[in-house]
C-alpha atoms as a PDB file:
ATOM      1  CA  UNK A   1     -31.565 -47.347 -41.035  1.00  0.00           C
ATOM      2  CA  UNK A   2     -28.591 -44.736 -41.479  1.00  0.00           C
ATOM      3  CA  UNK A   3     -25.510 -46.422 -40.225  1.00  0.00           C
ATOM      4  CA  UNK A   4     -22.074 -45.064 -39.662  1.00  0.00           C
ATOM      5  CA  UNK A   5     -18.435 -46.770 -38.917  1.00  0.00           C
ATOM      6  CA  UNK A   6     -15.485 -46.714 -38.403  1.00  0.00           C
ATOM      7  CA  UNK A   7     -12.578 -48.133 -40.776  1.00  0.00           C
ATOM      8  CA  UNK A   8      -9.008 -49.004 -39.739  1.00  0.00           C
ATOM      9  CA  UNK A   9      -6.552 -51.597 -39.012  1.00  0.00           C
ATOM     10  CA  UNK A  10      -6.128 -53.132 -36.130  1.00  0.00           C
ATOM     11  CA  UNK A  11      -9.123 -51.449 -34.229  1.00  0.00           C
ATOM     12  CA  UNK A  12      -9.441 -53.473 -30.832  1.00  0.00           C
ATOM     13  CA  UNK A  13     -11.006 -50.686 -28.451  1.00  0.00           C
ATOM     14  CA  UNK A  14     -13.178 -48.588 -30.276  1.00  0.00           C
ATOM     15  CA  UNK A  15     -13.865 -45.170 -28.471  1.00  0.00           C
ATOM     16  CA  UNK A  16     -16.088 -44.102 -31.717  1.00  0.00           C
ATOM     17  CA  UNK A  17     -18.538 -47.306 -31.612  1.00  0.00           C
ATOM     18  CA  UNK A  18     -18.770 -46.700 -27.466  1.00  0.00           C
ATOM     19  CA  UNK A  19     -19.343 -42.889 -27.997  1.00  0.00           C
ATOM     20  CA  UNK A  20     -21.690 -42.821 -30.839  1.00  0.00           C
ATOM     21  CA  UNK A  21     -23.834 -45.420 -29.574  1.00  0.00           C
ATOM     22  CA  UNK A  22     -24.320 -43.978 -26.626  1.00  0.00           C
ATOM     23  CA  UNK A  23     -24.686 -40.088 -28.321  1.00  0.00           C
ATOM     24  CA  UNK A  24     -27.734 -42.111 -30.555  1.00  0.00           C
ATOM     25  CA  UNK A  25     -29.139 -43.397 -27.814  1.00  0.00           C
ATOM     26  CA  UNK A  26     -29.452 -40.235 -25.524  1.00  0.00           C
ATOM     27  CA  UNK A  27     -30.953 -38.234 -28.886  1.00  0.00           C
ATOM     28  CA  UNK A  28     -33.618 -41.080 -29.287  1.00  0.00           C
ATOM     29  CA  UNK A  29     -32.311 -41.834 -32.622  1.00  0.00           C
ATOM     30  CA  UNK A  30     -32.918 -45.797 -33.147  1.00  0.00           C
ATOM     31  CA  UNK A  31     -32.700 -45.684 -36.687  1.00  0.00           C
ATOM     32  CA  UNK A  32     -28.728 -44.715 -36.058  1.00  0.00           C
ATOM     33  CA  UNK A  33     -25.951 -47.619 -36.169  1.00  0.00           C
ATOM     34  CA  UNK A  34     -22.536 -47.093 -35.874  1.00  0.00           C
ATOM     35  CA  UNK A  35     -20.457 -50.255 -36.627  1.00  0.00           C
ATOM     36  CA  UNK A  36     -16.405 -51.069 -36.615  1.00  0.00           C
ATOM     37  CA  UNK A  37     -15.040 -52.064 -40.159  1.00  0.00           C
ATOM     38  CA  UNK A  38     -11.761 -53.452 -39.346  1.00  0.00           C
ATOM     39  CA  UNK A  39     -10.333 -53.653 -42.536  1.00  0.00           C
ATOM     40  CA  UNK A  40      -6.498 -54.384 -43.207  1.00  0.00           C
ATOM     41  CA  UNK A  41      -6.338 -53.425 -46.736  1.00  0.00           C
ATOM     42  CA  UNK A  42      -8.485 -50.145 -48.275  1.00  0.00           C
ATOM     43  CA  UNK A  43      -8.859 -52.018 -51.697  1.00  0.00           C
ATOM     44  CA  UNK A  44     -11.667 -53.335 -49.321  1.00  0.00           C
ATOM     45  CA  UNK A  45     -13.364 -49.735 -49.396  1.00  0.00           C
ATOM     46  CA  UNK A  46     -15.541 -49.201 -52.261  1.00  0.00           C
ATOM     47  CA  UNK A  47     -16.931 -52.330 -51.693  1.00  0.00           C
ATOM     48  CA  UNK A  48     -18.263 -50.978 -48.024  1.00  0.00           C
ATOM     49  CA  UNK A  49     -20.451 -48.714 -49.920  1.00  0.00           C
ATOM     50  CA  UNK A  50     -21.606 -50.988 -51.687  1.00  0.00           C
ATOM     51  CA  UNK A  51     -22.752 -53.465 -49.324  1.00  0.00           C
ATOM     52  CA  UNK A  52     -24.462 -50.942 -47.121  1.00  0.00           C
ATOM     53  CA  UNK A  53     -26.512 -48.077 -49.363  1.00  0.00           C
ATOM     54  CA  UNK A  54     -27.599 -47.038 -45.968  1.00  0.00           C
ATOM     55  CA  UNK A  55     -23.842 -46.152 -44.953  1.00  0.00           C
ATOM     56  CA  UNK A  56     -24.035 -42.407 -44.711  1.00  0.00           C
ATOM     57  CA  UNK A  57     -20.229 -41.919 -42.867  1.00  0.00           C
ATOM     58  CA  UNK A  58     -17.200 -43.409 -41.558  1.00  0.00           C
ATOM     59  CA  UNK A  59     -14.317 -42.005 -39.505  1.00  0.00           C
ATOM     60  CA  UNK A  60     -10.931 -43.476 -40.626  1.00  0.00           C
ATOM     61  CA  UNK A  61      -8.248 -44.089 -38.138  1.00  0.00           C
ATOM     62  CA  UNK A  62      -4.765 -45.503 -38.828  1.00  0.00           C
ATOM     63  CA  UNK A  63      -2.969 -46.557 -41.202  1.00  0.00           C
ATOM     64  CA  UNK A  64      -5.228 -45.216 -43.612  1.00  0.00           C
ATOM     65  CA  UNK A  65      -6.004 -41.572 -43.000  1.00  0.00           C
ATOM     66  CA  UNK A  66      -3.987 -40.756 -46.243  1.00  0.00           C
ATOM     67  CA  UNK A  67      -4.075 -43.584 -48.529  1.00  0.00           C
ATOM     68  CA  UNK A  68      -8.301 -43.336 -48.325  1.00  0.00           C
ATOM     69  CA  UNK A  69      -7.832 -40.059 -50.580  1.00  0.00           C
ATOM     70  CA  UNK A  70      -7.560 -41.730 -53.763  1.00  0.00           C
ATOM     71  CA  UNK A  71     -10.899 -43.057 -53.175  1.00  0.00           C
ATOM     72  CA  UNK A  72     -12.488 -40.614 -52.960  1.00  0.00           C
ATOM     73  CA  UNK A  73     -14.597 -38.173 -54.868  1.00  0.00           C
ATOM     74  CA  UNK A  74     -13.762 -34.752 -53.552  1.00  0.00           C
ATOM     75  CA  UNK A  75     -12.084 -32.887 -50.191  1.00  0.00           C
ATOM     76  CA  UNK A  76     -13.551 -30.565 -47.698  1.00  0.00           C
ATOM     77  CA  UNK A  77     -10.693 -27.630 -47.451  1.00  0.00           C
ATOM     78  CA  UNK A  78      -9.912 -29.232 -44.235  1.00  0.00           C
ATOM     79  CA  UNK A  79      -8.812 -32.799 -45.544  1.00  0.00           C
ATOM     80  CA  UNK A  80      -6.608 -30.674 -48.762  1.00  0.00           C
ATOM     81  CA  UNK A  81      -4.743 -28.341 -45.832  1.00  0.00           C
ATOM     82  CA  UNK A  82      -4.154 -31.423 -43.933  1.00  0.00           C
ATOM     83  CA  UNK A  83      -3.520 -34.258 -46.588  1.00  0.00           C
ATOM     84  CA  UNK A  84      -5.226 -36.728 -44.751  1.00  0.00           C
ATOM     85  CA  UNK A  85      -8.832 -37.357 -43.795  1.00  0.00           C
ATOM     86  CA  UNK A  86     -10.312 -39.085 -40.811  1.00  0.00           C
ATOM     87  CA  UNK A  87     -13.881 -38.293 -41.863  1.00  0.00           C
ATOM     88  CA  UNK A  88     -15.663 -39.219 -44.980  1.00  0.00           C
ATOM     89  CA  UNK A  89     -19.513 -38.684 -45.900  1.00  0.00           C
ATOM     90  CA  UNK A  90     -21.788 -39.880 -48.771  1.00  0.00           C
ATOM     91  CA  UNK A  91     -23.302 -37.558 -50.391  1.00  0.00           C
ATOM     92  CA  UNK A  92     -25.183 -37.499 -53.502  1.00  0.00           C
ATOM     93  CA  UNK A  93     -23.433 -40.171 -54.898  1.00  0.00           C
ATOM     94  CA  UNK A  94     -20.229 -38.704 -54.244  1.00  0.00           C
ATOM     95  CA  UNK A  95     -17.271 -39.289 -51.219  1.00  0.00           C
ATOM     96  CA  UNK A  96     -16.324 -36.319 -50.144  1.00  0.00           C
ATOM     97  CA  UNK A  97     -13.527 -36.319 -47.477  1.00  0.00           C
ATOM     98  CA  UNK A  98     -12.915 -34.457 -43.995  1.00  0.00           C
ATOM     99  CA  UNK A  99      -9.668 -33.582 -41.493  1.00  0.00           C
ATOM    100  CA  UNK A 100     -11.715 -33.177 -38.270  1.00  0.00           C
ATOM    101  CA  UNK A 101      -8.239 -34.296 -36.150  1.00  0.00           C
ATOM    102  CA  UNK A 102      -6.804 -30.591 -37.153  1.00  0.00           C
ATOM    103  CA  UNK A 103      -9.890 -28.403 -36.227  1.00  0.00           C
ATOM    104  CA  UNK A 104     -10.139 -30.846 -32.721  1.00  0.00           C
ATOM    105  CA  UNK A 105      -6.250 -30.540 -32.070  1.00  0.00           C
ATOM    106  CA  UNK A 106      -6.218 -26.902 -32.636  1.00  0.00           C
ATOM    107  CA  UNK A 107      -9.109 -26.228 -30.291  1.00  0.00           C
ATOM    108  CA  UNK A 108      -7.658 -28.815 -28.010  1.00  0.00           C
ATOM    109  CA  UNK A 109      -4.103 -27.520 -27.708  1.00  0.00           C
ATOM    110  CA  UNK A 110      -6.049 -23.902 -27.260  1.00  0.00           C
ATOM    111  CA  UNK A 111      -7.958 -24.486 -24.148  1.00  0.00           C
ATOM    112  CA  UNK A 112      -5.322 -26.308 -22.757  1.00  0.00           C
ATOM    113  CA  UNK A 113      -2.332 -23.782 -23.556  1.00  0.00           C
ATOM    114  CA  UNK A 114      -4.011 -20.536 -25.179  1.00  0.00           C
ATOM    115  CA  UNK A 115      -0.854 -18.059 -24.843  1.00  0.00           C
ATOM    116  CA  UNK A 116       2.178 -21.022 -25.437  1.00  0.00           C
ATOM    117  CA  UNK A 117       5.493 -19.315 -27.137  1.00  0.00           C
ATOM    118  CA  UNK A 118       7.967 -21.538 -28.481  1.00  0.00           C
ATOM    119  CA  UNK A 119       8.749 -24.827 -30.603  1.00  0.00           C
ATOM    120  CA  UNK A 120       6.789 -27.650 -30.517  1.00  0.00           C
ATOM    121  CA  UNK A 121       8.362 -30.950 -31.782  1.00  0.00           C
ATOM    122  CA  UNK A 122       6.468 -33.347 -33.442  1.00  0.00           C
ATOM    123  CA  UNK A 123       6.617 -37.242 -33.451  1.00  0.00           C
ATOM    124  CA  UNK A 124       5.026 -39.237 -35.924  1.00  0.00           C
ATOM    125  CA  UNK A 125       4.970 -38.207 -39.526  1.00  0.00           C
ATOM    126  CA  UNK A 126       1.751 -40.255 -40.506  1.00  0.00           C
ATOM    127  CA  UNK A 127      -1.794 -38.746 -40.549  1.00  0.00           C
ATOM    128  CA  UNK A 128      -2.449 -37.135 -37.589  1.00  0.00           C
ATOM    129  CA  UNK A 129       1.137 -35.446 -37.518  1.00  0.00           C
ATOM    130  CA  UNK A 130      -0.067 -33.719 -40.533  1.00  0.00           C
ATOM    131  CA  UNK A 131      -3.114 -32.840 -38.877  1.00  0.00           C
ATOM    132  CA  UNK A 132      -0.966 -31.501 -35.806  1.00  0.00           C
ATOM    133  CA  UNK A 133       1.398 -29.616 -38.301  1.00  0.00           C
ATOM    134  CA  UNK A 134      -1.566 -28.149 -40.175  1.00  0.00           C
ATOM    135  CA  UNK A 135      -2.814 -26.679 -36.599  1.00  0.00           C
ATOM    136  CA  UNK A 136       0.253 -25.550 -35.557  1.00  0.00           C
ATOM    137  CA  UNK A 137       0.359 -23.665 -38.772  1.00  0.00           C
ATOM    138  CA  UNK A 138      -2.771 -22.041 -37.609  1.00  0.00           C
ATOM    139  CA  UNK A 139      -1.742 -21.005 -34.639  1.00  0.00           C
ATOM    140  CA  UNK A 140       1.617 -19.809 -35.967  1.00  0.00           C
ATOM    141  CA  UNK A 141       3.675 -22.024 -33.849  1.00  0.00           C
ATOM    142  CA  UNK A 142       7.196 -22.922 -35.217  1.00  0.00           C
ATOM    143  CA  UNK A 143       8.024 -26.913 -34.950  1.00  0.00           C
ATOM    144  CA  UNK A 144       9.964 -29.778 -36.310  1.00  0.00           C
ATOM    145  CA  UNK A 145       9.330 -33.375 -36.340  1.00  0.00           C
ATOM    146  CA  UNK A 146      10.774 -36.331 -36.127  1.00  0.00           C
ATOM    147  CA  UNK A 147      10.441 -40.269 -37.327  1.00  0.00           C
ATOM    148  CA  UNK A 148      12.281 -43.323 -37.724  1.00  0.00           C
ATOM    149  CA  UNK A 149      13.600 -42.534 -41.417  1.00  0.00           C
ATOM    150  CA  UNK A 150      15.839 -39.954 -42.275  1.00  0.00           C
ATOM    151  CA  UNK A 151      13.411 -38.363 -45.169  1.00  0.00           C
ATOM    152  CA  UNK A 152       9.992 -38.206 -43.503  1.00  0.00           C
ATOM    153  CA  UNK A 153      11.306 -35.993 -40.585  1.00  0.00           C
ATOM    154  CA  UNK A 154      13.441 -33.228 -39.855  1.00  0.00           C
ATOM    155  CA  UNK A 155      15.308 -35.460 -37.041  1.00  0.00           C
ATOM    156  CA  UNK A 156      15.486 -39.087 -36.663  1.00  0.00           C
ATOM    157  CA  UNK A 157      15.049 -40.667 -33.081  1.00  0.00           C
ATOM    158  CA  UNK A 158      18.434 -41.326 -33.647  1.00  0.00           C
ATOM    159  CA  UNK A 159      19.805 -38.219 -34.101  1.00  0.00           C
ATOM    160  CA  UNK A 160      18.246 -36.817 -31.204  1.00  0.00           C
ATOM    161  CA  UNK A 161      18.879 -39.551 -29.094  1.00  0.00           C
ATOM    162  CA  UNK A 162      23.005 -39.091 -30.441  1.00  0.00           C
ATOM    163  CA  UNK A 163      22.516 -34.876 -29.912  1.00  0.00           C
ATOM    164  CA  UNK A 164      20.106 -34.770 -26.813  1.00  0.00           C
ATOM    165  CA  UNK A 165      20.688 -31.127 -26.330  1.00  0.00           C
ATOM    166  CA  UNK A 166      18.394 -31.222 -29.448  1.00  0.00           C
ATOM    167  CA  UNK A 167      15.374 -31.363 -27.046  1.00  0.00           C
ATOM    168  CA  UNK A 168      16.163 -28.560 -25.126  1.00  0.00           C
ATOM    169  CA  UNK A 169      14.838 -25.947 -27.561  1.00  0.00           C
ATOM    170  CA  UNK A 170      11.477 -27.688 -28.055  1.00  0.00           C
ATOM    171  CA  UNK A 171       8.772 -26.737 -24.823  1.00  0.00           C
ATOM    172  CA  UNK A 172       6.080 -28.437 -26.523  1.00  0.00           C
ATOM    173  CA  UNK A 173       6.136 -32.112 -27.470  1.00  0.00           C
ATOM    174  CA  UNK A 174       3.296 -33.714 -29.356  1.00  0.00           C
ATOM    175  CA  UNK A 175       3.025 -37.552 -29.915  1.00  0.00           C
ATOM    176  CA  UNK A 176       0.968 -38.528 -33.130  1.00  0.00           C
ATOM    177  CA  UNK A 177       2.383 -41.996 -32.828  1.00  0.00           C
ATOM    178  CA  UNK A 178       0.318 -44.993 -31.603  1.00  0.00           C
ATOM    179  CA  UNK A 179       3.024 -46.185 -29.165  1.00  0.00           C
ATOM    180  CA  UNK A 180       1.587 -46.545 -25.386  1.00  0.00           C
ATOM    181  CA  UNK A 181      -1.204 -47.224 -26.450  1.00  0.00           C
ATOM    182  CA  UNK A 182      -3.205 -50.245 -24.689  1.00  0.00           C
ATOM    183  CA  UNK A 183      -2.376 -53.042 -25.210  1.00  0.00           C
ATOM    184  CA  UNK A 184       1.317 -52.275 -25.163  1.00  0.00           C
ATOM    185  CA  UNK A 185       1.391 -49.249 -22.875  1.00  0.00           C
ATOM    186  CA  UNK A 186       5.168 -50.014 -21.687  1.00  0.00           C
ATOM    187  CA  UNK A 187       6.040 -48.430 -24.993  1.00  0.00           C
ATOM    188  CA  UNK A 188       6.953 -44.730 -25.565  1.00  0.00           C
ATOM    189  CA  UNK A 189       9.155 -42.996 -28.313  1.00  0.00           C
ATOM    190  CA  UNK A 190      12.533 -42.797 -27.707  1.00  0.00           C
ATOM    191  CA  UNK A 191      13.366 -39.395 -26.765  1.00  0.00           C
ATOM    192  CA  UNK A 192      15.957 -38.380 -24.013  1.00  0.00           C
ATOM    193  CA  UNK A 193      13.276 -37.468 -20.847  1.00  0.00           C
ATOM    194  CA  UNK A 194      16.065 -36.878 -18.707  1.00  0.00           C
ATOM    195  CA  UNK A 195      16.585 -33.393 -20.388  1.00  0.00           C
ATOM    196  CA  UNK A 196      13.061 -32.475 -19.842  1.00  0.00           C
ATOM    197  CA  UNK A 197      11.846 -30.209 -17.483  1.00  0.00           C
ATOM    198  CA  UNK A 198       9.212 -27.225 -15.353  1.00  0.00           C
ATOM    199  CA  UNK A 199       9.289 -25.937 -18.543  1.00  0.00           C
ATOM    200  CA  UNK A 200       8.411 -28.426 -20.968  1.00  0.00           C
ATOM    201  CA  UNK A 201       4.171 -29.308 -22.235  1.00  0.00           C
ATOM    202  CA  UNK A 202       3.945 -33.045 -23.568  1.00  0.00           C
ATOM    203  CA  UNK A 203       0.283 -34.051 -25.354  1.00  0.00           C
ATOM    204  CA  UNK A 204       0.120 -37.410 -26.349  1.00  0.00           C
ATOM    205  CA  UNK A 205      -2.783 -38.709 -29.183  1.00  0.00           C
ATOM    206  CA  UNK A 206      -2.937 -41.308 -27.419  1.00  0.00           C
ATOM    207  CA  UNK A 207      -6.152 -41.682 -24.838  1.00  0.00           C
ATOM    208  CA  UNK A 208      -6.065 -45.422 -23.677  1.00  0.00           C
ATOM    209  CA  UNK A 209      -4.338 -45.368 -20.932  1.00  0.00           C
ATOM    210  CA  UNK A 210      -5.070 -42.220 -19.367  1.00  0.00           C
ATOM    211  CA  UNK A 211      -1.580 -41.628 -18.398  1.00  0.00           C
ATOM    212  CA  UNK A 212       0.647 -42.942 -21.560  1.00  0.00           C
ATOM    213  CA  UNK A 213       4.547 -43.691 -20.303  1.00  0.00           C
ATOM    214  CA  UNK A 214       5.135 -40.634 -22.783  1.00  0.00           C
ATOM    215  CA  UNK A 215       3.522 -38.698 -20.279  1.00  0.00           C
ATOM    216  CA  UNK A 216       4.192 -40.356 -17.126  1.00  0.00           C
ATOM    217  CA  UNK A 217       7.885 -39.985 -17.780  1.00  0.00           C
ATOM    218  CA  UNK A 218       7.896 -36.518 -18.705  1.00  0.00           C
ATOM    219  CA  UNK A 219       5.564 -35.760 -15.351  1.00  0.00           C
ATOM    220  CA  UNK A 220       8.588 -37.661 -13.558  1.00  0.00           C
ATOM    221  CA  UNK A 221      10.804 -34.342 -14.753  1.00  0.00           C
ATOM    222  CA  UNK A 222       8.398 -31.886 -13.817  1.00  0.00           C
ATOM    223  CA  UNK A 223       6.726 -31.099 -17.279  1.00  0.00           C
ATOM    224  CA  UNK A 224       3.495 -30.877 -17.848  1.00  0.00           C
ATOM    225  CA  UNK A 225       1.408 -33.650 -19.592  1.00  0.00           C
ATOM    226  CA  UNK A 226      -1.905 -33.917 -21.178  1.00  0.00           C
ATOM    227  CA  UNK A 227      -3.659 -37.193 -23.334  1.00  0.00           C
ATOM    228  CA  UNK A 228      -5.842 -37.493 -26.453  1.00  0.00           C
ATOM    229  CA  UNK A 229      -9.119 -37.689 -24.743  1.00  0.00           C
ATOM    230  CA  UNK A 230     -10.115 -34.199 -25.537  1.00  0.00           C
ATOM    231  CA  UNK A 231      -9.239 -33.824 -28.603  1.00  0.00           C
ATOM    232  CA  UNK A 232     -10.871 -37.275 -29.964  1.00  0.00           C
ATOM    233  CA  UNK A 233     -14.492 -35.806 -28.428  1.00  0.00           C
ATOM    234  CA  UNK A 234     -13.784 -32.902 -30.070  1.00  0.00           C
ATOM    235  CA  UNK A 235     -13.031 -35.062 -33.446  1.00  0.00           C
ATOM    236  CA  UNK A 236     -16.187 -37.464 -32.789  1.00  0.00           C
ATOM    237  CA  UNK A 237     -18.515 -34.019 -32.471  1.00  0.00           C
ATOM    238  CA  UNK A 238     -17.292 -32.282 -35.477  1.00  0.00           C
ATOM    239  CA  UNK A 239     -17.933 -35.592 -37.409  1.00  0.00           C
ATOM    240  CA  UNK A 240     -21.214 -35.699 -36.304  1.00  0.00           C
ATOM    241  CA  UNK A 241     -22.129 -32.668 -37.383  1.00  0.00           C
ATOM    242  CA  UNK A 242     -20.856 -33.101 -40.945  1.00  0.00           C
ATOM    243  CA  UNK A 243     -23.090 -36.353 -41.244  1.00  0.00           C
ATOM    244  CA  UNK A 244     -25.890 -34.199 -39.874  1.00  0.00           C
ATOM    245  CA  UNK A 245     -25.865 -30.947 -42.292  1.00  0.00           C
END
């Protein structure tokens, strides 16, 4: 058996379990498992490999995407850049860890916007906002982000929410936050919508719902509004193909 997982805390929905089942079973691969780890605390993670010598990968969702770099053995360029890894594969012995939410953002946000010119603002400072930043980087797109304290961000919700004008300079708005997300999609981050606009391009992370109330109120003031469905395919294939090689 070669089995595959995915670790995080809380999980509920799994898109990876759904998707990679259903990607084994259309290659005819039977000897292919992918299973859901939920697991609160990562002290729990050498012992997965353990347990399972037939574990070849796992993706890593929140709240762990940067704390799992301590256990492991090496980095892919992609998970140093980043500082963060969402993919991890076993390989001679060794743990050797993977950003596949940058490369899937980056070609995302590409074939959605190619030619965008202008800030983006970024909320969330976890994981996948350093996978956003690290893409943004790439395509040489100026932003600033924002969270809840006062040292992990350039702005606090606060501030912005005090200084709305704040907003106005910022066309593209990404959240890497989990808020909307099902079950408590009447959520969104606190940001003033009212000063949005024609002009403004929101992409939310999130992908359950479809429409997030990030998006659906920024649709409400014209912008334009795409969800993380795209770019978590995008993720799922480029893990696959680093468990393949």
């Amino acid at each position: 058996m070669k089995r595959f997982g995915l670790i995080g805390y809380p999980l509920g929905h799994s898109f990876s379990k759904k998707y990679f089942s259903k990607k084994f079973e259309e290659l005819g691969l039977k000897d292919h498992l992918y299973e859901v780890f939920e697991m609160e605390f990562l002290n729990l993670f050498p012992d997965l490999w353990l347990k399972y010598e037939d574990l070849i990968g796992v993706n890593v969702t929140v709240p762990h995407k940067e704390k799992v770099l301590k256990y492991l053995d090496r980095q892919d360029v992609s998970s140093i850049k980043v500082g963060a890894a969402n993919v991890v594969l076993r390989r001679g012995g060794e743990l050797i860890g993977f950003n596949t939410d940058y490369i899937a953002f980056k070609e995302s946000l590409r074939n959605w916007v190619n030619d965008f010119e202008g800030e983006a603002l970024i909320l969330g400072s976890g994981g996948a906002s350093k996978a956003v930043q690290a893409a943004l980087i790439d395509c040489d797109i100026l932003f600033n982000t924002v969270s809840r304290a006062s040292h992990a961000g350039d702005y606090t919700y606060k501030q912005i929410s005090k200084n709305k004008e704040i907003i106005d300079r910022f066309k593209l708005i990404i959240n890497t936050t989990p808020l909307g997300m099902i079950p408590n999609e009447s959520k969104c981050p606190d940001i003033p919508y009212e000063r949005l606009g024609v002009d403004h391009l929101l992409y939310d992370l999130v992908y359950n719902p479809e429409k997030t109330k990030f998006m659906s109120l920024g649709m409400s003031q014209g912008a334009k509004a795409k969800n993380g469905l795209a770019m978590l395919e995008l993720q799922a294939e480029r893990s696959w193909d680093i468990w393949k090689s």
